[in-house]
Protein backbone atom coordinates (compact mmCIF):
# COMPACT_ATOMS: atom_id res chain seq x y z
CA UNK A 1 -11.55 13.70 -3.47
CA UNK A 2 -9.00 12.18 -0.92
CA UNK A 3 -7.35 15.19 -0.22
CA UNK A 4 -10.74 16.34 0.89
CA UNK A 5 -11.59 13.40 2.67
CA UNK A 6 -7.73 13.66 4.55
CA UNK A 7 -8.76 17.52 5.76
CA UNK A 8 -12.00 16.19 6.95
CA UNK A 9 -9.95 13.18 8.50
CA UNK A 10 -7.79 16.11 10.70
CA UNK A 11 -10.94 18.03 11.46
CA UNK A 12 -12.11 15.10 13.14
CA UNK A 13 -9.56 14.41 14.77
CA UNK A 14 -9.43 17.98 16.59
CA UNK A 15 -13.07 17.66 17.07
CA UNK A 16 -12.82 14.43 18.92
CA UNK A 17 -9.82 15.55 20.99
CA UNK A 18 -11.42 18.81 22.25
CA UNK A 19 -14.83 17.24 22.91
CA UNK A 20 -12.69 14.46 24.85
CA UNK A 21 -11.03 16.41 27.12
CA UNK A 22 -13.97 19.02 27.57
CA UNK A 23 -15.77 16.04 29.16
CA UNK A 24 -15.86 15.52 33.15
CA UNK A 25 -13.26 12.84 34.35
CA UNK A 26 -12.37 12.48 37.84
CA UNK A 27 -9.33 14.46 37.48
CA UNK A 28 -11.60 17.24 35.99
CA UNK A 29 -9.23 18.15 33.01
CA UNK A 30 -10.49 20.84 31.12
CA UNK A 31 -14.09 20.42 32.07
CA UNK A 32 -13.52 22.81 34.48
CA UNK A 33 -13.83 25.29 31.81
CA UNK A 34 -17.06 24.02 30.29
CA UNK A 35 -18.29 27.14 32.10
CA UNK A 36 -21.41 27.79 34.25
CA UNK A 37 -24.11 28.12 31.08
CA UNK A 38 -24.95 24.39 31.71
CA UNK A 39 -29.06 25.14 31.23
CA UNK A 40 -28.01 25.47 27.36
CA UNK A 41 -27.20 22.00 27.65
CA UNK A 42 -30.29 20.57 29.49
CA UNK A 43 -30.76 19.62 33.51
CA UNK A 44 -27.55 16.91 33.26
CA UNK A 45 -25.19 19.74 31.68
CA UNK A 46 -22.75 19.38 28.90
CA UNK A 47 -22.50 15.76 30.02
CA UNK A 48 -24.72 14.20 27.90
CA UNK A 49 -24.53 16.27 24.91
CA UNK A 50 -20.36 16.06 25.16
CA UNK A 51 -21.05 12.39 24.96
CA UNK A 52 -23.17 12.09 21.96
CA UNK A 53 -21.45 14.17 19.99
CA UNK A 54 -17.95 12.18 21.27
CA UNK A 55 -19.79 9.24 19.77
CA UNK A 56 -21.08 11.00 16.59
CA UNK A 57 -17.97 12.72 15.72
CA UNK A 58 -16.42 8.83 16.05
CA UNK A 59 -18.84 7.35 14.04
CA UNK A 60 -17.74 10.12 11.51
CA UNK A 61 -14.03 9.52 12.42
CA UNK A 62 -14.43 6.04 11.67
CA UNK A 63 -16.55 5.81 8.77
CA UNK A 64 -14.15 8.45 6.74
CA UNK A 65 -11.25 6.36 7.71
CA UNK A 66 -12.82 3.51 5.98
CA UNK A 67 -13.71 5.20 2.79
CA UNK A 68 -10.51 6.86 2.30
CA UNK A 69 -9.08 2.97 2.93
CA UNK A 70 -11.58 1.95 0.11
CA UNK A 71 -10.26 4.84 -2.04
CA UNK A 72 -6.52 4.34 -1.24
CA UNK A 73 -7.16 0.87 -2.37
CA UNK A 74 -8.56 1.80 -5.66
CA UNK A 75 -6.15 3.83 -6.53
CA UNK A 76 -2.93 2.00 -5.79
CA UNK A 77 -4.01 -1.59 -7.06
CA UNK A 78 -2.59 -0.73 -10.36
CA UNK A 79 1.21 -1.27 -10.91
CA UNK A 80 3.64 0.53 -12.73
CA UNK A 81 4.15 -1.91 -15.47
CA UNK A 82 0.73 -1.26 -16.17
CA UNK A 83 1.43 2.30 -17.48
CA UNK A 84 4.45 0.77 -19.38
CA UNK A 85 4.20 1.36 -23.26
CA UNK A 86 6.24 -1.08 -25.17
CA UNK A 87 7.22 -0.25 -28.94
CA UNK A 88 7.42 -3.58 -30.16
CA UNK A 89 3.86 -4.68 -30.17
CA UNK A 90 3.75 -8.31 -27.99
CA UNK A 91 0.91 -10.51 -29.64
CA UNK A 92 -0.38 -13.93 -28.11
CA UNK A 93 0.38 -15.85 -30.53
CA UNK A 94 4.42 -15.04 -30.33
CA UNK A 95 4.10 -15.42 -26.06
CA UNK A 96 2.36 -18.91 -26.62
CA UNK A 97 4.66 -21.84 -26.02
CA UNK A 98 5.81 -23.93 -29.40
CA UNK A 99 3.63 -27.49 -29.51
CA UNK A 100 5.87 -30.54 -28.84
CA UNK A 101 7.06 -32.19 -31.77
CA UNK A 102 6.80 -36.06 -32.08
CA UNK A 103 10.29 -37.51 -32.94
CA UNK A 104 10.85 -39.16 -35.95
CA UNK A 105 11.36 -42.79 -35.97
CA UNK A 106 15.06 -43.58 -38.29
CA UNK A 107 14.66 -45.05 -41.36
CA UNK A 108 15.90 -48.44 -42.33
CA UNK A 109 18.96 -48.20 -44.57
CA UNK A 110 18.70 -48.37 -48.06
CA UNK A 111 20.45 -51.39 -50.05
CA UNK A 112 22.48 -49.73 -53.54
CA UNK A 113 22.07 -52.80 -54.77
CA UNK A 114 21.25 -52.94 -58.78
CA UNK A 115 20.76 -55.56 -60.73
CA UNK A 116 23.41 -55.73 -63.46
């Protein structure tokens, strides 16, 4: 899926690029070889259309670099320890701290005295 995503992420990229530089600037660039068949484009020319599909194809550009974020995400928020098998199995119970033991008072000594 997000090596999918990553060709349509290049294809973009082109797209926006060439529609970028096809568009008038006051330099000309490359618009100069929009050619003459303007009337396919309506009365203003390849202006307008060159724009809206500049803004589409960022939309698109932006949008797709957003989900393959959310995807990258996903996929790399697990760690390698987490794929780590151990063969001695770890219960709670031995991870769980020891409860603190009270101390014991000392006794009072003894007497060995008997009665003879």
């Amino acid at each position: 899926m997000t090596s999918t995503l990553l060709i349509v992420q290049i294809v973009l990229a082109i797209a926006i690029t060439i529609s970028v530089l096809l568009q008038k600037s006051s330099s000309i660039g490359l618009g100069a070889y929009s050619g003459s068949n303007e009337s396919m484009f309506g009365a203003k020319g390849p202006t307008g259309f060159l724009a809206k599909a500049t803004f589409t194809l960022a939309f698109l550009f932006v949008a797709n670099t957003l989900f393959l974020g959310f995807l990258y995400t996903e996929e790399n928020s697990k760690s390698v320890v987490d794929n780590i098998k151990s063969s001695v199995p770890v219960s709670a119970e031995k991870i769980s701290a020891p409860a603190p033991v009270a101390p014991i008072a000392p006794l009072a000594p003894e007497s060995n005295q008997t009665a003879k």
